[in-house]
Each structure stands twice: as structure tokens, then as C-alpha cells.
N, C-alpha and C. Protein backbone atom coordinates (compact mmCIF):
# COMPACT_ATOMS: atom_id res chain seq x y z
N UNK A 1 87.87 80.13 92.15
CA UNK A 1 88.73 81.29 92.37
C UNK A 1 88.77 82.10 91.08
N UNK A 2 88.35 83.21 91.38
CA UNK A 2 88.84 84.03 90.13
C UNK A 2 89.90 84.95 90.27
N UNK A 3 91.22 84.53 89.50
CA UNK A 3 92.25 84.92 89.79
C UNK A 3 92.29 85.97 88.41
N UNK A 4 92.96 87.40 88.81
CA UNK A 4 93.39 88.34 87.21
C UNK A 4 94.97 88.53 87.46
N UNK A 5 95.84 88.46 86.59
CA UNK A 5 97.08 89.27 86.91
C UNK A 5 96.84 89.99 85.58
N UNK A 6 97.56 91.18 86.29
CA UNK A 6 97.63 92.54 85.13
C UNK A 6 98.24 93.22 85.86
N UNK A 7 98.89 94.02 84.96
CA UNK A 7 100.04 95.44 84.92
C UNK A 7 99.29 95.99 86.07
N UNK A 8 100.23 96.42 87.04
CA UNK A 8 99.99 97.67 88.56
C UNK A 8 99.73 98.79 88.30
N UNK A 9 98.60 99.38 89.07
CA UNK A 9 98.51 100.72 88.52
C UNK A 9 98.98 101.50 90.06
N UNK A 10 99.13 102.81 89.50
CA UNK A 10 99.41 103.67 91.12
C UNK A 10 98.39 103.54 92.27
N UNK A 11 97.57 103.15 91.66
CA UNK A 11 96.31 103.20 92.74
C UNK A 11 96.20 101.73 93.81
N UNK A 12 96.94 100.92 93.12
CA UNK A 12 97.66 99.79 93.75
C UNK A 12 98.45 99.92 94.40
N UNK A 13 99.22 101.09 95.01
CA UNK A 13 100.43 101.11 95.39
C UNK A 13 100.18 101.06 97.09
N UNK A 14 98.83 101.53 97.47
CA UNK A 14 99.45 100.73 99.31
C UNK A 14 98.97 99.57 99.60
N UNK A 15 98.02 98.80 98.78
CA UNK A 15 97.79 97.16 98.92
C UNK A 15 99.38 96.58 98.33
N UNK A 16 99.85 97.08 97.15
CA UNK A 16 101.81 96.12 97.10
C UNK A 16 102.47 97.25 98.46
N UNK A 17 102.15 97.76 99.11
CA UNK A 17 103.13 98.05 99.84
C UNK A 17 102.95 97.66 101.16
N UNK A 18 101.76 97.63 101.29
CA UNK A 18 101.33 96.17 102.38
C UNK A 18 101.80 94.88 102.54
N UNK A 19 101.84 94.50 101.12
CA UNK A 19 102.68 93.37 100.65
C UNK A 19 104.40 93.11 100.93
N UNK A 20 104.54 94.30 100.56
CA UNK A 20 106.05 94.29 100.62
C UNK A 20 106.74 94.18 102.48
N UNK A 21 105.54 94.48 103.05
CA UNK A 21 106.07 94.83 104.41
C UNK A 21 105.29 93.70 105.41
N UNK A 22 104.38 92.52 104.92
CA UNK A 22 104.79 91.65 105.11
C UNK A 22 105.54 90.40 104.38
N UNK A 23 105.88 90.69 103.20
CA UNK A 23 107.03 89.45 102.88
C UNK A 23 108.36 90.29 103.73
N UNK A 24 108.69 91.61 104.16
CA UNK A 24 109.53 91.84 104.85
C UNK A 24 109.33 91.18 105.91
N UNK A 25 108.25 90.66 107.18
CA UNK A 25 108.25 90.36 108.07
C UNK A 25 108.47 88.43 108.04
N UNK A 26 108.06 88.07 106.74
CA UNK A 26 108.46 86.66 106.65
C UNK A 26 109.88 86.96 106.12
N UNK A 27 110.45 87.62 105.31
CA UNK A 27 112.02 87.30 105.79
C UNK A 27 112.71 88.15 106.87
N UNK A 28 112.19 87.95 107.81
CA UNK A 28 112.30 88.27 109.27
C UNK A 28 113.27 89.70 109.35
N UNK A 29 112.68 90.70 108.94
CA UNK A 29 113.53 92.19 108.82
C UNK A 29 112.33 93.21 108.11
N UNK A 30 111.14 93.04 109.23
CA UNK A 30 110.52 93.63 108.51
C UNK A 30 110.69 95.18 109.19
N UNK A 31 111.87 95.70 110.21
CA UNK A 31 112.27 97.00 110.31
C UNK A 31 112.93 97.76 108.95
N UNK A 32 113.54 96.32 108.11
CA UNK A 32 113.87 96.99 107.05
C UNK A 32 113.63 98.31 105.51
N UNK A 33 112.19 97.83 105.85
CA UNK A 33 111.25 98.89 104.88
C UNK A 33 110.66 100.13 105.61
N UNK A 34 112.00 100.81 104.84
CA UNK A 34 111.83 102.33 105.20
C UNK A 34 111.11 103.03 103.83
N UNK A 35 110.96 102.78 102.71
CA UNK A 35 110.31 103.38 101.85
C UNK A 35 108.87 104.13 102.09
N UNK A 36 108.39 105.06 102.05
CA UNK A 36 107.27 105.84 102.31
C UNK A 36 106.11 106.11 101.36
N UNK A 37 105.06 105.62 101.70
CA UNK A 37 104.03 105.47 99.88
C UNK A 37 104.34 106.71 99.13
N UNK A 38 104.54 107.85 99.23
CA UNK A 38 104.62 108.67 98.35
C UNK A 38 105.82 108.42 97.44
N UNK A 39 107.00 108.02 98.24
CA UNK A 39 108.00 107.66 97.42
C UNK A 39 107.80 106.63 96.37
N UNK A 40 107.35 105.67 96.77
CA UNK A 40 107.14 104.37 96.06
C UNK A 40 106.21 105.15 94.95
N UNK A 41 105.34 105.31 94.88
CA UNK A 41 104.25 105.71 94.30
C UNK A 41 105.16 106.73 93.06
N UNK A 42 105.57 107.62 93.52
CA UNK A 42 106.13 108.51 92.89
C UNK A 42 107.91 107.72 91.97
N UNK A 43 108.32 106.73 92.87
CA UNK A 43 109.09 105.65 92.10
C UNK A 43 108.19 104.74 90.79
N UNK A 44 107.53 104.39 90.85
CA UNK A 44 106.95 104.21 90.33
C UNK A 44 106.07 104.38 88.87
N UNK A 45 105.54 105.07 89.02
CA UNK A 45 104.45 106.29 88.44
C UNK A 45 104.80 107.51 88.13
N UNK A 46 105.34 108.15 88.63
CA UNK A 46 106.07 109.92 88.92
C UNK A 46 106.81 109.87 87.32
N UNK A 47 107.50 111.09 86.75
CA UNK A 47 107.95 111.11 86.08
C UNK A 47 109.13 110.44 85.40
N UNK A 48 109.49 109.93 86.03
CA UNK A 48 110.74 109.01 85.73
C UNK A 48 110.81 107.58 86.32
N UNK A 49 109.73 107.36 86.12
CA UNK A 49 109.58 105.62 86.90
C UNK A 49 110.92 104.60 86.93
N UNK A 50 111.00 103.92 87.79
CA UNK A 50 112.19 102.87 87.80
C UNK A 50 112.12 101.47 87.84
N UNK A 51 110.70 101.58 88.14
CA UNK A 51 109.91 100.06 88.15
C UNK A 51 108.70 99.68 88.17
N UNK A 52 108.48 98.31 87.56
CA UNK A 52 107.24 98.01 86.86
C UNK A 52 106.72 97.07 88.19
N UNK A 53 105.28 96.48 87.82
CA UNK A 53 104.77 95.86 88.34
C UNK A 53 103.86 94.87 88.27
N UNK A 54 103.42 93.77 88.23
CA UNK A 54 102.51 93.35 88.05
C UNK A 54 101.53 92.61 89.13
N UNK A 55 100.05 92.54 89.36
CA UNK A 55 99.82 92.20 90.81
C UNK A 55 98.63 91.13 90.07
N UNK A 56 98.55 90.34 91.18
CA UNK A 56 97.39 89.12 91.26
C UNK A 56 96.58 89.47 92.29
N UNK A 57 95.05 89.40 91.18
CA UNK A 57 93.81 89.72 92.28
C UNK A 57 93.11 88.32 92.57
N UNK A 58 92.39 88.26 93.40
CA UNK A 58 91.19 87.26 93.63
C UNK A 58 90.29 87.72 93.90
N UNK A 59 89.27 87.74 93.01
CA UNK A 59 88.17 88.59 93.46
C UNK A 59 88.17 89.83 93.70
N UNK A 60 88.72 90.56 93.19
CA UNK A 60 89.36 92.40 93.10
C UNK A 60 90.01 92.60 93.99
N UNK A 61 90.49 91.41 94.77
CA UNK A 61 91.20 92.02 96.00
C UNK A 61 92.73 91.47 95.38
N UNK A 62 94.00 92.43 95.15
CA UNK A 62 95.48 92.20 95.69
C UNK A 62 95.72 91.22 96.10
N UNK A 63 96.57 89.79 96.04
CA UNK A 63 97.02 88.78 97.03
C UNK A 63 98.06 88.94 96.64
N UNK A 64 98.46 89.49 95.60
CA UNK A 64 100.42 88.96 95.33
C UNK A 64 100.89 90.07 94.36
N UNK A 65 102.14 90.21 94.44
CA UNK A 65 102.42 91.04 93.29
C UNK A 65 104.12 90.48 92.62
N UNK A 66 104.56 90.80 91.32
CA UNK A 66 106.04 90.45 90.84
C UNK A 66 106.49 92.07 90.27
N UNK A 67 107.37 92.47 91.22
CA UNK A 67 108.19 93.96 91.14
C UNK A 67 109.27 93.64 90.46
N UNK A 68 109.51 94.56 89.28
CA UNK A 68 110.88 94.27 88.69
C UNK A 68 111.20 95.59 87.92
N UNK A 69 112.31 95.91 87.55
CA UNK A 69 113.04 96.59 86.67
C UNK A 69 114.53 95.95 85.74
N UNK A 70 114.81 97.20 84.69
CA UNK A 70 115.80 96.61 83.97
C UNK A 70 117.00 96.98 84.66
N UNK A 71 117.90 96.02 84.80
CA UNK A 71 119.26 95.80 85.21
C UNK A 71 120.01 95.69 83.76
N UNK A 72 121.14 96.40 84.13
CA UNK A 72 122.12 96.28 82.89
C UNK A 72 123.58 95.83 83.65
N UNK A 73 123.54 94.63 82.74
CA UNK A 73 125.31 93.90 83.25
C UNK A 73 125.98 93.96 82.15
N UNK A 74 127.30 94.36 82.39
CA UNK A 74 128.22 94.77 81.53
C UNK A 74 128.81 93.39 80.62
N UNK A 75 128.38 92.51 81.56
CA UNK A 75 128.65 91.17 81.08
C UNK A 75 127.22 90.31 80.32
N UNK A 76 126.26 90.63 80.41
CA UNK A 76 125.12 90.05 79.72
C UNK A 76 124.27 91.18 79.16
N UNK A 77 124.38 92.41 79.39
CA UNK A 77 123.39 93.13 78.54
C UNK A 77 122.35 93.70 79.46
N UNK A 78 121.03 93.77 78.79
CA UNK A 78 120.01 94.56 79.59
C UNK A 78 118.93 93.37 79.75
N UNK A 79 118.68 92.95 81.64
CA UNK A 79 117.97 91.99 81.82
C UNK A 79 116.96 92.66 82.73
N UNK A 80 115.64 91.91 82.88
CA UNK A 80 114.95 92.08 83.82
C UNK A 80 116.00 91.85 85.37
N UNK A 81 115.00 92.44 86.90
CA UNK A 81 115.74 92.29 87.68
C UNK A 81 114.38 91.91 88.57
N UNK A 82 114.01 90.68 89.13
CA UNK A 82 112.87 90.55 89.98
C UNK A 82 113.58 91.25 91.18
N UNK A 83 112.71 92.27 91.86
CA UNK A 83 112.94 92.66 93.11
C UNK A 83 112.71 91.91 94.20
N UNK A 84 111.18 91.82 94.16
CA UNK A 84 110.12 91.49 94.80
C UNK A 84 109.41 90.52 93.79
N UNK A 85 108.88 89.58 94.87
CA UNK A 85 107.97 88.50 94.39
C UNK A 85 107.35 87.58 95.63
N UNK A 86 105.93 87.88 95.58
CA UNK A 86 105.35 87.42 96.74
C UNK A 86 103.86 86.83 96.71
N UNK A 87 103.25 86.08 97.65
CA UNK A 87 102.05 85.83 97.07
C UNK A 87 101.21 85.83 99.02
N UNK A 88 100.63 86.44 99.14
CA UNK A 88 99.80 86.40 100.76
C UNK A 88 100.18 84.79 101.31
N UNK A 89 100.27 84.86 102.44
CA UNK A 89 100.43 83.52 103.15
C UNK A 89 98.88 82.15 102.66
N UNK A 90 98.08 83.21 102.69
CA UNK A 90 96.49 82.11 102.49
C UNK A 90 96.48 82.25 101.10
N UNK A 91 97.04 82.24 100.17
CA UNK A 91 96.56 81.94 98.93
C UNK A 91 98.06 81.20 98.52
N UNK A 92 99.02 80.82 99.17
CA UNK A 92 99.98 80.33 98.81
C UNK A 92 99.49 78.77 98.16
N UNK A 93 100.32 77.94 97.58
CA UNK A 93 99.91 76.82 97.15
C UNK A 93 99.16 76.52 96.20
N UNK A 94 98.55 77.54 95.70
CA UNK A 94 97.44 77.39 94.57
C UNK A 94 98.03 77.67 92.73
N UNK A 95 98.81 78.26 92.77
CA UNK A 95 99.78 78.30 91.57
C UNK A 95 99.72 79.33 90.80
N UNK A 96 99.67 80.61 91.84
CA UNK A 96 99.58 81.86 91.94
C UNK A 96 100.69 82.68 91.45
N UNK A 97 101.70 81.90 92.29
CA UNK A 97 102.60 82.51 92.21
C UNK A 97 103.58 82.08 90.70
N UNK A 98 103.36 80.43 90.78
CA UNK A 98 103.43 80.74 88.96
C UNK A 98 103.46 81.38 88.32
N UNK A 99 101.74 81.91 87.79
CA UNK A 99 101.21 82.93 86.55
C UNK A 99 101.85 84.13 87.13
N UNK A 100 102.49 84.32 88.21
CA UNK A 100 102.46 85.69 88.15
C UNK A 100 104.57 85.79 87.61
N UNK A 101 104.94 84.49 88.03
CA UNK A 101 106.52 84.28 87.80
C UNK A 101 106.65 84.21 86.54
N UNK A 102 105.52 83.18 86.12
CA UNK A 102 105.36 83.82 83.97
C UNK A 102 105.05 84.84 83.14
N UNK A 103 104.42 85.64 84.22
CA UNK A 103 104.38 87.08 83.49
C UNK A 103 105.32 87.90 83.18
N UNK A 104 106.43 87.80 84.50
CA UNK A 104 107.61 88.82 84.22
C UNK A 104 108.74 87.91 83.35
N UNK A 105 108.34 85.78 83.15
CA UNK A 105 109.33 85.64 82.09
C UNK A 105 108.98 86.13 80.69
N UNK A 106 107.93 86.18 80.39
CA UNK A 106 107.06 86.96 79.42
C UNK A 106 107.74 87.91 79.34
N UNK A 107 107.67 88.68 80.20
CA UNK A 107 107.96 90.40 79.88
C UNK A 107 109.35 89.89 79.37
N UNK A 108 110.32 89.15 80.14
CA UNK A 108 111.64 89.20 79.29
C UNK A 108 111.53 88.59 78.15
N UNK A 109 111.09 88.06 77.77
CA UNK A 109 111.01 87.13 76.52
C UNK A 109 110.65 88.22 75.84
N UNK A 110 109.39 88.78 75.04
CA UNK A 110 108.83 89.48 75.07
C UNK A 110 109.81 91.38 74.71
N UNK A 111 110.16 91.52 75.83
CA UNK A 111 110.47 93.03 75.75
C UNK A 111 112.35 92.95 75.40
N UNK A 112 113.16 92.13 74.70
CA UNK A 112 114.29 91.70 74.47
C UNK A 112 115.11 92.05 74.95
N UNK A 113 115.03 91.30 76.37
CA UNK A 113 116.14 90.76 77.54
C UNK A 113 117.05 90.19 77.43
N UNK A 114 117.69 90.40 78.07
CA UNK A 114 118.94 88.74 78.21
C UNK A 114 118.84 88.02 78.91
N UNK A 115 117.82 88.02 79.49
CA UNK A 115 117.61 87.06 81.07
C UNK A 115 116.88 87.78 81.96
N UNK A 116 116.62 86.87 82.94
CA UNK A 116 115.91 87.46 84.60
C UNK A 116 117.04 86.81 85.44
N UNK A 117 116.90 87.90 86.73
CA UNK A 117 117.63 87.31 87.85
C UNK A 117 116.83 88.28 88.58
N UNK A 118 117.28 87.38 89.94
CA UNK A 118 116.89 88.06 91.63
C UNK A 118 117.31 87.48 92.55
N UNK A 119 116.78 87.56 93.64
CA UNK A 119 117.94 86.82 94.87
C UNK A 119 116.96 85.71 95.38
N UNK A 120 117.65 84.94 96.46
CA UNK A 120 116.54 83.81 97.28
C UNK A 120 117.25 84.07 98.56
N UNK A 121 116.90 84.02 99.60
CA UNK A 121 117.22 83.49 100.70
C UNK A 121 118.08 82.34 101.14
N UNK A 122 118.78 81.91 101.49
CA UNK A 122 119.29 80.54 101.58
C UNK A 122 118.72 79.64 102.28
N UNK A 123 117.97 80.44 103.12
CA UNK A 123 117.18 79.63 103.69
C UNK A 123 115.89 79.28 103.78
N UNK A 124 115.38 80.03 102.82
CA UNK A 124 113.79 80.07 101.98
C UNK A 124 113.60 78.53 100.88
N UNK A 125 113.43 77.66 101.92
CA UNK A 125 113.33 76.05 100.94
C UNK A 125 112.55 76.38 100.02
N UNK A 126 110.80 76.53 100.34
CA UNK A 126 109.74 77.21 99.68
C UNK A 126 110.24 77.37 98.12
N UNK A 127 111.14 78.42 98.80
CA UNK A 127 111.13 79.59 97.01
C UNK A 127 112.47 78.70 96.11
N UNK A 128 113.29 78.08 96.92
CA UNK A 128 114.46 77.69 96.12
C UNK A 128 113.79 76.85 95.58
N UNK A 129 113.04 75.70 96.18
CA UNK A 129 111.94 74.88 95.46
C UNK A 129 111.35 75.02 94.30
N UNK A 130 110.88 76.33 94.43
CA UNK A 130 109.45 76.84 93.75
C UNK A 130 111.08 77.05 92.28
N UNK A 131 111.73 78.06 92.37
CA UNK A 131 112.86 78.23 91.36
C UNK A 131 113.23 77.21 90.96
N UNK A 132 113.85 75.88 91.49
CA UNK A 132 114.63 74.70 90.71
C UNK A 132 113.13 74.68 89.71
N UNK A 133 112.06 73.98 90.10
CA UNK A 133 111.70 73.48 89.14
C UNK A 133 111.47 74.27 87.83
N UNK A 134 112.14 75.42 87.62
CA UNK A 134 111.96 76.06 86.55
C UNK A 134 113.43 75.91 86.39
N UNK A 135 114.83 75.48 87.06
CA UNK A 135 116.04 75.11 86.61
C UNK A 135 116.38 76.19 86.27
N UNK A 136 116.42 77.49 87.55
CA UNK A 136 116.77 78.26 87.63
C UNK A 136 118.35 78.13 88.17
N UNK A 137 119.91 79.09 87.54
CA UNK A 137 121.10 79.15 88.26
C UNK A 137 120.74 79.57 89.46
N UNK A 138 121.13 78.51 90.25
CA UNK A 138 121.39 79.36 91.97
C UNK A 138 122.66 79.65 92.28
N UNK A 139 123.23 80.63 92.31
CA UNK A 139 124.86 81.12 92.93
C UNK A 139 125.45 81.05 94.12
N UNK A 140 126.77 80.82 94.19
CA UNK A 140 127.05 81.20 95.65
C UNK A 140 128.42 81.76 95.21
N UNK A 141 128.30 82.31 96.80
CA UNK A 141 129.99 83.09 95.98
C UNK A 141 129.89 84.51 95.82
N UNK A 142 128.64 85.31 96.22
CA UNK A 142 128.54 86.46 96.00
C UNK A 142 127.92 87.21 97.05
N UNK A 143 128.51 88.14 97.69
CA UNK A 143 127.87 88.50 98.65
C UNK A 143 127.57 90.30 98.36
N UNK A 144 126.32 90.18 99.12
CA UNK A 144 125.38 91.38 98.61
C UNK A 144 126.47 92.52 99.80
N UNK A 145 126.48 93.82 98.78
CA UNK A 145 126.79 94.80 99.48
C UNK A 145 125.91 96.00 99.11
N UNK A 146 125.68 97.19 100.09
CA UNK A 146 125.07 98.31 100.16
C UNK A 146 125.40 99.48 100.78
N UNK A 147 125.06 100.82 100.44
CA UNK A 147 125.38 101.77 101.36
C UNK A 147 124.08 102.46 101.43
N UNK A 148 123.52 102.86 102.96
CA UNK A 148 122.29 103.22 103.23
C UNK A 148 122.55 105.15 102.88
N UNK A 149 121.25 105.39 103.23
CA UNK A 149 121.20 106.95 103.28
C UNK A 149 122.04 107.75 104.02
N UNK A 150 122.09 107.26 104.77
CA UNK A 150 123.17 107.78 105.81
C UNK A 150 124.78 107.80 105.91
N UNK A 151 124.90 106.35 105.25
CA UNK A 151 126.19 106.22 104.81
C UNK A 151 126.93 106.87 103.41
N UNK A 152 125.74 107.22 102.37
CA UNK A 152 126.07 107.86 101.63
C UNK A 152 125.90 109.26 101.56
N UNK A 153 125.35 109.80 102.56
CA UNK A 153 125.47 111.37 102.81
C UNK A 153 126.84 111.80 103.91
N UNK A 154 126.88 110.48 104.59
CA UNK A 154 128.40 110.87 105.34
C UNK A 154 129.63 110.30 104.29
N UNK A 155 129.60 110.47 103.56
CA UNK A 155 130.58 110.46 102.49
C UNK A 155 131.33 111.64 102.21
């Protein structure tokens, strides 16, 4: 296998957005991704980017990518924030998703973070798995809130 991870470029952006819309369909909401490539692309890349990327090839082809930006907590400072983190169903198991989970601890290490965080599923054994053995905090006690487009234009 010849595996590369390296920094995302825009031209990457509808193979990770392929991506993104099936790890949406494995955590079963894949109506959820309303984002539109130009947006992303232009999130991205465009003048005021908001988030980075990094993707794993095999053989020049895309299998996985680790999406993140900086989060700032008033209580810890300025940390990475994994968004997204995924690796194709057929290349799972191979330790892919590793090098690509060490790249963005890198980047925090590296670009002077205070930490990484992101979310899991509760019911994603897989990934809580794949996290303990790096003796990652898992939380409870916090429940995610949002207001969509709609809800914030009827404001």
C-alpha cells in the first residue's frame, strides 16, 4: 500500500466532500449535509478560510481525510477542534486512520495549542475504541445545541 497524508488542497474538495456525505450516511443522517461544494470550497480556500485539512491517499486516490479548525475556550485557550475524521469503509483497519489522527496531534503540538477535542457518537464502539487507546477524556453531561439557517433568520 502506498499510503501519503498531506495538507488538502481545494482541488480535493469534492473527493472530502464525498467523504463527508458518506461518514454522514454511517452516522445514519446522511440528510444532514446541506453544505454545497462551492461553499465548502470557498470555506475553506476563499479568502477567509475557517478550516484546515488533511487527507490520506492510496495510490493518488483520497480514502480518508482529518477536518479541523481552531476553537477558542474561555476556559483552556486556543485548541484544535477535530470536526470530521474518517477513513472509507475498505481501507478501514489498516492504521490509516492513525497517521492521519497524528497529524492533526502534530498540528497541535506543533502550532501551540492547548489541546484537541471533538465529539464521538455514543454509540460508535469503533471510534470510542480507536480514542481510549490514545486515553482520550470522554464526557458526558453535555448536550450539543444548535440553531439552523432558518432558525436564525426567523429570529
Amino acid at each position: 500500500m502506498n499510503l501519503n497524508i498531506r495538507t488538502a488542497k481545494a482541488i480535493d474538495c469534492p473527493r472530502i466532500l464525498e467523504l463527508i456525505n458518506e461518514l454522514a450516511v454511517y452516522e445514519r443522517a446522511p440528510e444532514e449535509v446541506t453544505v454545497t461544494l462551492d461553499h465548502f470550497i470557498e470555506a475553506g480556500f476563499g479568502e477567509n478560510p475557517v478550516w484546515k485539512a488533511f487527507v490520506a491517499e492510496v495510490d493518488g486516490k483520497i480514502i480518508g481525510f482529518a477536518l479541523y479548525y481552531t476553537r477558542y475556550s474561555t476556559w483552556k485557550g486556543s485548541r484544535i477542534y477535530l470536526e470530521d475524521f474518517f477513513v472509507t469503509e475498505a481501507f478501514r483497519g489498516q492504521g490509516i486512520g492513525k497517521f492521519l489522527f497524528e497529524k492533526v496531534i502534530d498540528e497541535a503540538k506543533n502550532g501551540n495549542f492547548n489541546g484537541m477535542v471533538w465529539q464521538v457518537l455514543d454509540w460508535n464502539e469503533p471510534a470510542i475504541n480507536f480514542y481510549n487507546k490514545y486515553h482520550a477524556s470522554l464526557e458526558s453531561g453535555w448536550l450539543n445545541a444548535a440553531l439552523s439557517t432558518d432558525q436564525v433568520k426567523g429570529i
